[in-house]
C-alpha atoms as a PDB file:
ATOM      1  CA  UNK A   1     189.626-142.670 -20.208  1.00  0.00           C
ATOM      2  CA  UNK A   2     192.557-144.604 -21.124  1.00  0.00           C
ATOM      3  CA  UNK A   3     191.842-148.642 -20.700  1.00  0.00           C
ATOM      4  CA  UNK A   4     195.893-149.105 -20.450  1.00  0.00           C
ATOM      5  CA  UNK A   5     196.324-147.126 -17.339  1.00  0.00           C
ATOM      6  CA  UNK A   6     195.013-144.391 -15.233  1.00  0.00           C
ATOM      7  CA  UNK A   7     196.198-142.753 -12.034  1.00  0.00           C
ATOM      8  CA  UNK A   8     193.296-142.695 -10.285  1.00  0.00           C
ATOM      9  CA  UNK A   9     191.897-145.737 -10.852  1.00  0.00           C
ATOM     10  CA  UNK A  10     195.776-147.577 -10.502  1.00  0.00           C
ATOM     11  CA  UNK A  11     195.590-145.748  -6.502  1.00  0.00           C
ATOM     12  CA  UNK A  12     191.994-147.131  -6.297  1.00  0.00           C
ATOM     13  CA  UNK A  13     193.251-150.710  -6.974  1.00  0.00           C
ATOM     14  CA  UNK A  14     196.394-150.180  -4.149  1.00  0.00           C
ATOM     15  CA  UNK A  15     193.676-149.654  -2.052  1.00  0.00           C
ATOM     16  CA  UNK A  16     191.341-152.452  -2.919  1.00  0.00           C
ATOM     17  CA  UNK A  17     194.333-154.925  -2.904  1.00  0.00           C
ATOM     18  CA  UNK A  18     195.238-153.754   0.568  1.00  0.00           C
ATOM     19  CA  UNK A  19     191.704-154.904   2.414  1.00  0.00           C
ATOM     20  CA  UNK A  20     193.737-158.374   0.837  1.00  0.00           C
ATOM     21  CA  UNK A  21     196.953-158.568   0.599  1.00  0.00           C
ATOM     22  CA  UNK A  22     197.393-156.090   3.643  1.00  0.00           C
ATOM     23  CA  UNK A  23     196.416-158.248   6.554  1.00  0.00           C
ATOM     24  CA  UNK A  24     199.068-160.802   5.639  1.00  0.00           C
ATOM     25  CA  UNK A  25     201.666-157.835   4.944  1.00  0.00           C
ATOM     26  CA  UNK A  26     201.236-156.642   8.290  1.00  0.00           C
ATOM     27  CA  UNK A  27     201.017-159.794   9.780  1.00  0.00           C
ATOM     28  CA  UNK A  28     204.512-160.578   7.662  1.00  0.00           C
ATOM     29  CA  UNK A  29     206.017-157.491   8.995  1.00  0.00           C
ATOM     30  CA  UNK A  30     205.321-158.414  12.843  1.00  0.00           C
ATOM     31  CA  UNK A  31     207.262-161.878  12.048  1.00  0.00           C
ATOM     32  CA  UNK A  32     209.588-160.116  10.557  1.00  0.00           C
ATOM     33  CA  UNK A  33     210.404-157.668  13.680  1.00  0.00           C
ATOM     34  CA  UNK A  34     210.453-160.673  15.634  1.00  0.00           C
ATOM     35  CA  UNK A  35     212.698-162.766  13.846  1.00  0.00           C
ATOM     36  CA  UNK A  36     214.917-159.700  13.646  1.00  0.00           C
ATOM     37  CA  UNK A  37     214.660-158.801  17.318  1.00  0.00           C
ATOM     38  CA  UNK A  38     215.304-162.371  18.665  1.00  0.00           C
ATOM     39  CA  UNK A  39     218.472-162.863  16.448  1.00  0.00           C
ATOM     40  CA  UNK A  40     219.929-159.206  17.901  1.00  0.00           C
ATOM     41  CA  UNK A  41     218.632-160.399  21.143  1.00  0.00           C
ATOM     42  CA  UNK A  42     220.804-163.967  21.061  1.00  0.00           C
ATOM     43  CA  UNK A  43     223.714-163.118  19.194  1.00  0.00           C
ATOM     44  CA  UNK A  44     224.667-159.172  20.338  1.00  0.00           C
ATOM     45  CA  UNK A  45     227.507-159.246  22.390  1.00  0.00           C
ATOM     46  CA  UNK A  46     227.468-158.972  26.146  1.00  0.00           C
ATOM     47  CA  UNK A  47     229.329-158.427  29.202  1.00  0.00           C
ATOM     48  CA  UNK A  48     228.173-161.828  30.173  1.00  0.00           C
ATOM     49  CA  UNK A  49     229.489-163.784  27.541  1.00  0.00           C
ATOM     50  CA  UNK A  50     232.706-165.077  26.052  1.00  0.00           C
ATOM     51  CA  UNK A  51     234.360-163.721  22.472  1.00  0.00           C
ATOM     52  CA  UNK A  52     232.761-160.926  22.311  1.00  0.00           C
ATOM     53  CA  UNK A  53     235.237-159.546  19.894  1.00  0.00           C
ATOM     54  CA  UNK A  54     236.197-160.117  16.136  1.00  0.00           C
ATOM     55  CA  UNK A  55     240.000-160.522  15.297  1.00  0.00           C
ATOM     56  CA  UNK A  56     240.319-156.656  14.669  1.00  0.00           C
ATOM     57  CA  UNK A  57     239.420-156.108  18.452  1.00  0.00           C
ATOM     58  CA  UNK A  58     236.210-154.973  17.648  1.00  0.00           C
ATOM     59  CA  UNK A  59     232.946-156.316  18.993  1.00  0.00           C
ATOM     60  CA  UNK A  60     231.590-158.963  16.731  1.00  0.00           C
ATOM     61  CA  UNK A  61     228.767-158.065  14.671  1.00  0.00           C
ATOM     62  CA  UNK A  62     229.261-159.864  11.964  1.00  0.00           C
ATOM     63  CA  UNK A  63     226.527-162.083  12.449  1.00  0.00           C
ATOM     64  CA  UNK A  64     224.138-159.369  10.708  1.00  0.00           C
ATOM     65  CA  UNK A  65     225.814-159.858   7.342  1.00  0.00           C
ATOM     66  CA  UNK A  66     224.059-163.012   6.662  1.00  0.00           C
ATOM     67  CA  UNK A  67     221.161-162.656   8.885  1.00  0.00           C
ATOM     68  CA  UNK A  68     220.221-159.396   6.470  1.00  0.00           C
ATOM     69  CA  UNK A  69     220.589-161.534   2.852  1.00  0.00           C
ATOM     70  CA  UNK A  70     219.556-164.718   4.199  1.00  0.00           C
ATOM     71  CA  UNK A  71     216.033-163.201   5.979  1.00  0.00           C
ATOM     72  CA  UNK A  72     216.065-160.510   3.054  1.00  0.00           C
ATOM     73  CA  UNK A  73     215.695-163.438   0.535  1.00  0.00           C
ATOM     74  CA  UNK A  74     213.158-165.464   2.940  1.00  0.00           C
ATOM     75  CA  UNK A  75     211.001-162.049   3.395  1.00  0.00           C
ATOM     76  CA  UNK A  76     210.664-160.829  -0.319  1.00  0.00           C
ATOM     77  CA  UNK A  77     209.980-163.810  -1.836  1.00  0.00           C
ATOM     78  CA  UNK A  78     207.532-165.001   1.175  1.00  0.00           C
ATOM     79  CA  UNK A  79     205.335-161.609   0.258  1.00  0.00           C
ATOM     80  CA  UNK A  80     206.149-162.253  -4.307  1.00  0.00           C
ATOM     81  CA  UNK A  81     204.446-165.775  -3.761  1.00  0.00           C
ATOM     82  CA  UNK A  82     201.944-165.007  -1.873  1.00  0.00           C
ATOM     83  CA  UNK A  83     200.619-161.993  -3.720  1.00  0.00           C
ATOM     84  CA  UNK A  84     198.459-163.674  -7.240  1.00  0.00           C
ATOM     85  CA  UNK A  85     198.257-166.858  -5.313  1.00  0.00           C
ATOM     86  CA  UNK A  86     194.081-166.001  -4.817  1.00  0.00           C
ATOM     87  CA  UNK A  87     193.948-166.735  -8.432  1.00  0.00           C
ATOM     88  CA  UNK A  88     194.400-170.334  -7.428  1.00  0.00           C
ATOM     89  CA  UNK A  89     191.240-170.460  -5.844  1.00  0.00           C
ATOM     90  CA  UNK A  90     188.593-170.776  -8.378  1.00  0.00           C
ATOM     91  CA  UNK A  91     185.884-168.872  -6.351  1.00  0.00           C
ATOM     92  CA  UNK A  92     188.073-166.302  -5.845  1.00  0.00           C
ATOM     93  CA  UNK A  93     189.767-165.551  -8.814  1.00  0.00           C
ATOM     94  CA  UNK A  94     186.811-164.614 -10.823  1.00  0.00           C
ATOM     95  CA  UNK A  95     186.031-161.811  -8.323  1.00  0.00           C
ATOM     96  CA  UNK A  96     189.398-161.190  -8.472  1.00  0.00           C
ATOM     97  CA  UNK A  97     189.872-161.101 -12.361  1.00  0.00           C
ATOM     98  CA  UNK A  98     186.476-158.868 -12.257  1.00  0.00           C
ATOM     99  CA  UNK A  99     188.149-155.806 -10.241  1.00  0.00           C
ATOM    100  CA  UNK A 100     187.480-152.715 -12.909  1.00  0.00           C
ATOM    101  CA  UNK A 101     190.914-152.383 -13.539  1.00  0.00           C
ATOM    102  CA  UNK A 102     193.174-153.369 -16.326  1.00  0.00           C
ATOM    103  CA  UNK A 103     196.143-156.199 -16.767  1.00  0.00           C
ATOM    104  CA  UNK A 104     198.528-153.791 -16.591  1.00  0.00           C
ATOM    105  CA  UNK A 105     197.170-152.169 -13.424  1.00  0.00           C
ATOM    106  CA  UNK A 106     196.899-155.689 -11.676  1.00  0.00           C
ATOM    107  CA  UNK A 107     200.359-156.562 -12.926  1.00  0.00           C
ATOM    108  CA  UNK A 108     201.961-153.136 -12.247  1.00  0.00           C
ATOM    109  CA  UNK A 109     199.704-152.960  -8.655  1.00  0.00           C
ATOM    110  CA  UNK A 110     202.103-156.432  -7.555  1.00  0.00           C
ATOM    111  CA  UNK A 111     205.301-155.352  -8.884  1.00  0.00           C
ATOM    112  CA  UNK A 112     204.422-152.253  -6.649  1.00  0.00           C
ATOM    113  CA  UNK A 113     203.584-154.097  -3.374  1.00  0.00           C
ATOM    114  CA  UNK A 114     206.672-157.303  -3.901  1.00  0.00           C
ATOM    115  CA  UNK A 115     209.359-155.420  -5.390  1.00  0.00           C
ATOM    116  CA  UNK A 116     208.992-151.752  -3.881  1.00  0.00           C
ATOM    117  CA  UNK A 117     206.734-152.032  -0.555  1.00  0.00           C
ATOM    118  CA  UNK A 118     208.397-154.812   0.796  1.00  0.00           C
ATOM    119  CA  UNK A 119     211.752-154.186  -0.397  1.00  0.00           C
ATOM    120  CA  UNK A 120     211.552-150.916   1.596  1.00  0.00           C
ATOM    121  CA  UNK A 121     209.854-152.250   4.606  1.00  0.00           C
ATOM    122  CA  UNK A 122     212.347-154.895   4.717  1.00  0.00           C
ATOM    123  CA  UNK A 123     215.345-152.449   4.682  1.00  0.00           C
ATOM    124  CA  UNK A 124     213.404-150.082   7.007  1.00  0.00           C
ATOM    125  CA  UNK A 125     212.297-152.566   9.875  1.00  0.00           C
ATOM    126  CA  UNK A 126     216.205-153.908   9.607  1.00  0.00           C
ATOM    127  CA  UNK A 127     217.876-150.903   9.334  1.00  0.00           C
ATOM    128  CA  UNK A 128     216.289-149.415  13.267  1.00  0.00           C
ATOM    129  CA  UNK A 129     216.022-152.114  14.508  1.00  0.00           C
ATOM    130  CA  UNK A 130     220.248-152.670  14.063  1.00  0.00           C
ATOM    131  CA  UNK A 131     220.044-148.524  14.877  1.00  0.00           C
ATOM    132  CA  UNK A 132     218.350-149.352  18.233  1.00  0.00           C
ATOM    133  CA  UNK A 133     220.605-152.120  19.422  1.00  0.00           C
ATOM    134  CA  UNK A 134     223.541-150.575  18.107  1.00  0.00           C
ATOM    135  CA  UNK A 135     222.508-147.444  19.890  1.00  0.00           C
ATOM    136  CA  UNK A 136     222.714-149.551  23.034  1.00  0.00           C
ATOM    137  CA  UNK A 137     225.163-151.145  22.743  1.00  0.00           C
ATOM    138  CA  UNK A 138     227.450-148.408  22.665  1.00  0.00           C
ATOM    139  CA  UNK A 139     225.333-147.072  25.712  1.00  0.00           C
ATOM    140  CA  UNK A 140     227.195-149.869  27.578  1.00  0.00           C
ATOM    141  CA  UNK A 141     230.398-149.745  26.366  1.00  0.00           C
ATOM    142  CA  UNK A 142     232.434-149.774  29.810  1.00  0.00           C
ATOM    143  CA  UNK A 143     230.515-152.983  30.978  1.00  0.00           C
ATOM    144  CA  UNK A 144     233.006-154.850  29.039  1.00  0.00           C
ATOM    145  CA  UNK A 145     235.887-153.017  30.650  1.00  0.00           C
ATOM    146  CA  UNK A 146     238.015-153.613  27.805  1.00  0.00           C
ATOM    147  CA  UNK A 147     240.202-149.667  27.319  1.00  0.00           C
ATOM    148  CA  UNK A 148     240.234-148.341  23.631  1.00  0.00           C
ATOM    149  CA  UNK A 149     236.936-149.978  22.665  1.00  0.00           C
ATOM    150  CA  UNK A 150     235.758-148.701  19.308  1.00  0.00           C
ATOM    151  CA  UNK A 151     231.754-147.655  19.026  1.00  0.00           C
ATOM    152  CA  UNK A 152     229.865-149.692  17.010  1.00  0.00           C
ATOM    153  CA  UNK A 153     228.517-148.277  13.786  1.00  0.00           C
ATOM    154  CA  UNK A 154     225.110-149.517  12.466  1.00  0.00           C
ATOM    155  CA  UNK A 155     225.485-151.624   9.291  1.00  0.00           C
ATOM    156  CA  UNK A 156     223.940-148.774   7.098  1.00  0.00           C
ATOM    157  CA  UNK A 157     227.281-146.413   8.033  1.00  0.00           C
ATOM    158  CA  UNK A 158     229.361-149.671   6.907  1.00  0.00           C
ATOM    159  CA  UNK A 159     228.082-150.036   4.463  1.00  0.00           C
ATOM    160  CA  UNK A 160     227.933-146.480   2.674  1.00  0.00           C
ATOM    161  CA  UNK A 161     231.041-145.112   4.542  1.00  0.00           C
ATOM    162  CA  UNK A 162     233.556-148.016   3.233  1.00  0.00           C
ATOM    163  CA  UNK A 163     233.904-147.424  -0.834  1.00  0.00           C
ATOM    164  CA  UNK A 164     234.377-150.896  -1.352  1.00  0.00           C
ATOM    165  CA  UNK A 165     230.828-151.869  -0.101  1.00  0.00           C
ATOM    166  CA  UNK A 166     229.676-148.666  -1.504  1.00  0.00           C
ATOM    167  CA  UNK A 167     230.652-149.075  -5.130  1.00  0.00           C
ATOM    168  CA  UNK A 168     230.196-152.699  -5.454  1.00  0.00           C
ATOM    169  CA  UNK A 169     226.598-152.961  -3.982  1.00  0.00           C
ATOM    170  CA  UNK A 170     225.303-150.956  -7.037  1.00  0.00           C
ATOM    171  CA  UNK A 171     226.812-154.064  -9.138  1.00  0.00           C
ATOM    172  CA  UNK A 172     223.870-155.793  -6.895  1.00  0.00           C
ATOM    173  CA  UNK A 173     221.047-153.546  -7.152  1.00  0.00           C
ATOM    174  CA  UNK A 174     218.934-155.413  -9.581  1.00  0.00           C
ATOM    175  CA  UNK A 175     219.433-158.851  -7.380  1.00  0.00           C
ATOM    176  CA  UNK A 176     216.314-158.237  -5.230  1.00  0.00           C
ATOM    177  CA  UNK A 177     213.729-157.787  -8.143  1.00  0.00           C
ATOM    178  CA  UNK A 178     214.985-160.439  -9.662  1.00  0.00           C
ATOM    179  CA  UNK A 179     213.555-162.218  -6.495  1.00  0.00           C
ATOM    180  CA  UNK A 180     210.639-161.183  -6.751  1.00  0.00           C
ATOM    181  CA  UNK A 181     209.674-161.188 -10.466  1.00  0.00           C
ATOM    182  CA  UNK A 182     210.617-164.787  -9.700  1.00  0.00           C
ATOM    183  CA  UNK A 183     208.384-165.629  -7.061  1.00  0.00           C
ATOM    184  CA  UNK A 184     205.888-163.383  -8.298  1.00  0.00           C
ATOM    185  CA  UNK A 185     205.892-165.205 -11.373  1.00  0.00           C
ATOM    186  CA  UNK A 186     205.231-168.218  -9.280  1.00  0.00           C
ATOM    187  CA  UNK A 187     202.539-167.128  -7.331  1.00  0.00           C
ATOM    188  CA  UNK A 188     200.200-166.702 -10.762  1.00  0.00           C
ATOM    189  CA  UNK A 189     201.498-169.576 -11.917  1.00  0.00           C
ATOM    190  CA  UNK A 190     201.147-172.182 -10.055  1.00  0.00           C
ATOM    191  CA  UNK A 191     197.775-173.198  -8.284  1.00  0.00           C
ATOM    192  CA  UNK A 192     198.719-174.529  -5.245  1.00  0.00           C
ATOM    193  CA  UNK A 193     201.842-174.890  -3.169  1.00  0.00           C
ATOM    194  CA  UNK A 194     203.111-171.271  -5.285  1.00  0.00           C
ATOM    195  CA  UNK A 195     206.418-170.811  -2.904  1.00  0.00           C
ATOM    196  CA  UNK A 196     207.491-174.552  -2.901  1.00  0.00           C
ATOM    197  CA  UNK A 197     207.195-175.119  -6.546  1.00  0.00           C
ATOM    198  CA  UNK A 198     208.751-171.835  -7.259  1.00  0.00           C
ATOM    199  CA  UNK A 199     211.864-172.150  -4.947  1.00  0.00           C
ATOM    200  CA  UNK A 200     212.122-176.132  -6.190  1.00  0.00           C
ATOM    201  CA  UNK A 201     212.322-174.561 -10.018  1.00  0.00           C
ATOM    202  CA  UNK A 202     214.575-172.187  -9.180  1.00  0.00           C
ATOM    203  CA  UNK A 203     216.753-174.606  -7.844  1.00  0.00           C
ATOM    204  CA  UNK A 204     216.804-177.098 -10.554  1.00  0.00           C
ATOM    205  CA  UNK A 205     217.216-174.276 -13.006  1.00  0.00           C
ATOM    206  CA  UNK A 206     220.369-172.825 -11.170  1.00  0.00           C
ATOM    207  CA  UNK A 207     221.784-176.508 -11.084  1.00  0.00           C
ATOM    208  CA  UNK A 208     221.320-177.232 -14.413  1.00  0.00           C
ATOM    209  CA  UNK A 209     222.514-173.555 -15.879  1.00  0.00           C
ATOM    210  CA  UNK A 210     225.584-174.532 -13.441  1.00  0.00           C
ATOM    211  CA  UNK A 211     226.067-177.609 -14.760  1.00  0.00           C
ATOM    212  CA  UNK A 212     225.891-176.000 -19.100  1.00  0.00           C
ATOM    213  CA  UNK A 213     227.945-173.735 -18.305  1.00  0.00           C
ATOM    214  CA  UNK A 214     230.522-175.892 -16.323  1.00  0.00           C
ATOM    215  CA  UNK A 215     230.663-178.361 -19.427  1.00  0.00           C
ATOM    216  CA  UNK A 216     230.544-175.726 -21.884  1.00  0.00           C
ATOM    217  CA  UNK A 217     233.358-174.102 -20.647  1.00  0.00           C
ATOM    218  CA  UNK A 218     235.144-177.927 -20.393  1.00  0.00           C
ATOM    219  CA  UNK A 219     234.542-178.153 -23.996  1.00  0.00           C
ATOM    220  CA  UNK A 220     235.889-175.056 -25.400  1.00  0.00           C
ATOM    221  CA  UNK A 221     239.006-175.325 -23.424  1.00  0.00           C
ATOM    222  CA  UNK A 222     239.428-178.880 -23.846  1.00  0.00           C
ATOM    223  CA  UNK A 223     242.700-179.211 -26.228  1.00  0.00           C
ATOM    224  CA  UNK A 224     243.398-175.670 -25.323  1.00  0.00           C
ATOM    225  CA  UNK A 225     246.573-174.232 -23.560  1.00  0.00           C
ATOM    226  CA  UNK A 226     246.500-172.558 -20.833  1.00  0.00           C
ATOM    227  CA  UNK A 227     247.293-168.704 -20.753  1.00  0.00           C
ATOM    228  CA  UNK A 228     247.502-166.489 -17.760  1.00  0.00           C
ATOM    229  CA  UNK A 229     247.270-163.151 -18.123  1.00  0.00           C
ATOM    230  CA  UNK A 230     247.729-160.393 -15.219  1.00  0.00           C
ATOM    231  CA  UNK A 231     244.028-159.744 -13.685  1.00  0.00           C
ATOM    232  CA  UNK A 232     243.276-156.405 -13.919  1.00  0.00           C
ATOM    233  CA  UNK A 233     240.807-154.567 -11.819  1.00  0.00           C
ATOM    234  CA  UNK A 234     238.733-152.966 -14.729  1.00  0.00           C
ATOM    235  CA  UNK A 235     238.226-156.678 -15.843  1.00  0.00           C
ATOM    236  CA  UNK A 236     236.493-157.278 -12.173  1.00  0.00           C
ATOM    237  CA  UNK A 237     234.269-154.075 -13.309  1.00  0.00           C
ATOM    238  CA  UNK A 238     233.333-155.108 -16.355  1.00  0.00           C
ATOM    239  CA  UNK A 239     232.145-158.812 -15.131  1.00  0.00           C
ATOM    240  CA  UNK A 240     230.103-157.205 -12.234  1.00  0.00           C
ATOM    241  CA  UNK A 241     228.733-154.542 -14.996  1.00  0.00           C
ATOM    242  CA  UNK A 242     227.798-157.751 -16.899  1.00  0.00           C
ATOM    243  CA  UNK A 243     225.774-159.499 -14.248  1.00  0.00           C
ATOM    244  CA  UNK A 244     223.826-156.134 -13.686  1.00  0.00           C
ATOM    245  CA  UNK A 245     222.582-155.926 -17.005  1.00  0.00           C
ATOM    246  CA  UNK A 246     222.177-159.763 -16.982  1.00  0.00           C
ATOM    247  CA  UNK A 247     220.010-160.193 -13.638  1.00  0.00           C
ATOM    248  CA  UNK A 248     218.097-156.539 -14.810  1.00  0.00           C
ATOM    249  CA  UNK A 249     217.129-158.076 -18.603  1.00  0.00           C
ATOM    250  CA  UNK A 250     215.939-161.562 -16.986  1.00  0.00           C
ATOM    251  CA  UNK A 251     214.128-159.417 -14.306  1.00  0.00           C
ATOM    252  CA  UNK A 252     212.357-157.552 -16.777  1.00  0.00           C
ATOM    253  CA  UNK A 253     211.510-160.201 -19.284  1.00  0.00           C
ATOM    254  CA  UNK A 254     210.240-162.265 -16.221  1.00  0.00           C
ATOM    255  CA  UNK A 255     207.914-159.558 -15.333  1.00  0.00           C
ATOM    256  CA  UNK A 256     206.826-159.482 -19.278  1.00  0.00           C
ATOM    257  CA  UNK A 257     205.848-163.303 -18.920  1.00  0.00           C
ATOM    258  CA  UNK A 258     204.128-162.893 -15.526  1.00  0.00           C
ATOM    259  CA  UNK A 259     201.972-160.055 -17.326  1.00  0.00           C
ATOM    260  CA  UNK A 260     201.415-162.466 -20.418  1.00  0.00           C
ATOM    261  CA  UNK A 261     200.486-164.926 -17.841  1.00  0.00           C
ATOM    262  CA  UNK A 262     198.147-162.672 -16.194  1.00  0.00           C
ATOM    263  CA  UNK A 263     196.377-161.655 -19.105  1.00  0.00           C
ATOM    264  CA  UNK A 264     195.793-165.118 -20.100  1.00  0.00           C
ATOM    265  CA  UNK A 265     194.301-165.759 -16.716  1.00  0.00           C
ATOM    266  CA  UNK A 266     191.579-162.567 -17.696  1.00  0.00           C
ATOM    267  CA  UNK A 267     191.071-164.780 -20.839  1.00  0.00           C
END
């Protein structure tokens, strides 16, 4: 039997970390409908209320924009830190580290659950509950006796029916497991207080990347004369090519430190 990985025993250990890690999943997921529901619930417009409509005419809905990266970021990195965080707890963690299953398994069983489950629940539980209200919403459409009203379209048909959002979000795509290898990272870690210290070092590492980078750039153009070139669109492409392949080789060497990390833990 191969000590690395096997099938069988890898969907043995999903299942085993699920009597765990499941109840405050689900319990996640119920906060997460709720927070969800409430915002809809507040901010949806209504016959009964004033501006109702965006600038276009439209009814405004452009409060889910930031509600779905804002709660995204709270949700994923909520379920990365809490994940290894039993490892923290000495009586714990050595049933924990004795599960028959390999580092790789353990590592590759929380990449599955923080970067895949909950990335898909997230998009799932957001994506009908937006259907539902939007679904209403156009149910009601002469309440606001307003002629030439335009259906509203759930964010999901924005999103992939306008090419700008459609080509661009792919520039994006590695954003979200960057996330979580963070906060995953984290949750091994640290021994106590794992989504605290992790957001806290992530912030202090953003300001002071900001702050290189803003002096570097000071430096080498210090003396220099300014040149202004026409901005081309392929140079927009190629910057938002280079930040893919910049937030996917962090994510990846992130998740090669949290397995380090996790086999040292074994150790």
């Amino acid at each position: 039997m191969n000590n690395t990985f096997n099938i069988n025993r890898f969907s043995l250990l999903l299942k085993r970390q699920w009597l765990d890690f499941g109840k405050i999943y689900l319990i996640s997921l119920i906060v997460l409908l709720g927070i969800v529901v409430g915002f809809y619930s507040y901010n949806i417009p209504s016959p009964l209320k004033d501006n109702n409509f965006d600038y276009d005419g439209n009814l405004d809905m452009r409060f889910r924009y930031p509600l779905f990266l804002i709660l995204g970021f709270v949700f994923i990195s909520i379920v990365a830190s809490s994940y290894f965080n039993i490892l923290g707890q000495k009586s714990r963690a050595i049933l924990e580290l004795m599960t028959p299953a390999s580092t790789f398994e353990k590592f590759l069983a929380g990449v599955t659950y923080t970067a895949i489950i909950s990335l898909f629940s997230y998009l799932l539980i957001f994506y009908l509950t937006d259907l539902a209200f939007v679904k209403y919403l156009n149910s009601h459409l002469n309440a606001f006796n307003r002629p030439g009203i335009r259906q509203v379209e759930s964010i999901t048909n924005e999103v992939f029916n306008d090419e700008g959002y459609r080509k661009y979000c792919g520039y994006f795509f590695a954003f979200p497991f960057l996330v979580t290898s963070i906060f995953l990272l984290g949750s091994i870690y640290f021994n106590r207080f794992h989504y605290i210290k992790t957001a806290l070092s992530l912030m202090v590492f953003i300001g002071l990347a900001s702050y290189l980078v803003v002096k570097f750039s000071m430096w080498i153009m210090e003396g220099k004369v300014p040149y202004h070139h026409s901005y081309r669109k392929d140079d927009k492409d190629w910057i938002l090519l280079a930040l893919l392949l910049l937030t996917s080789i962090i994510t990846i060497i992130i998740w090669a430190i949290t397995y380090i990390r996790l086999k040292e833990k074994e150790v």
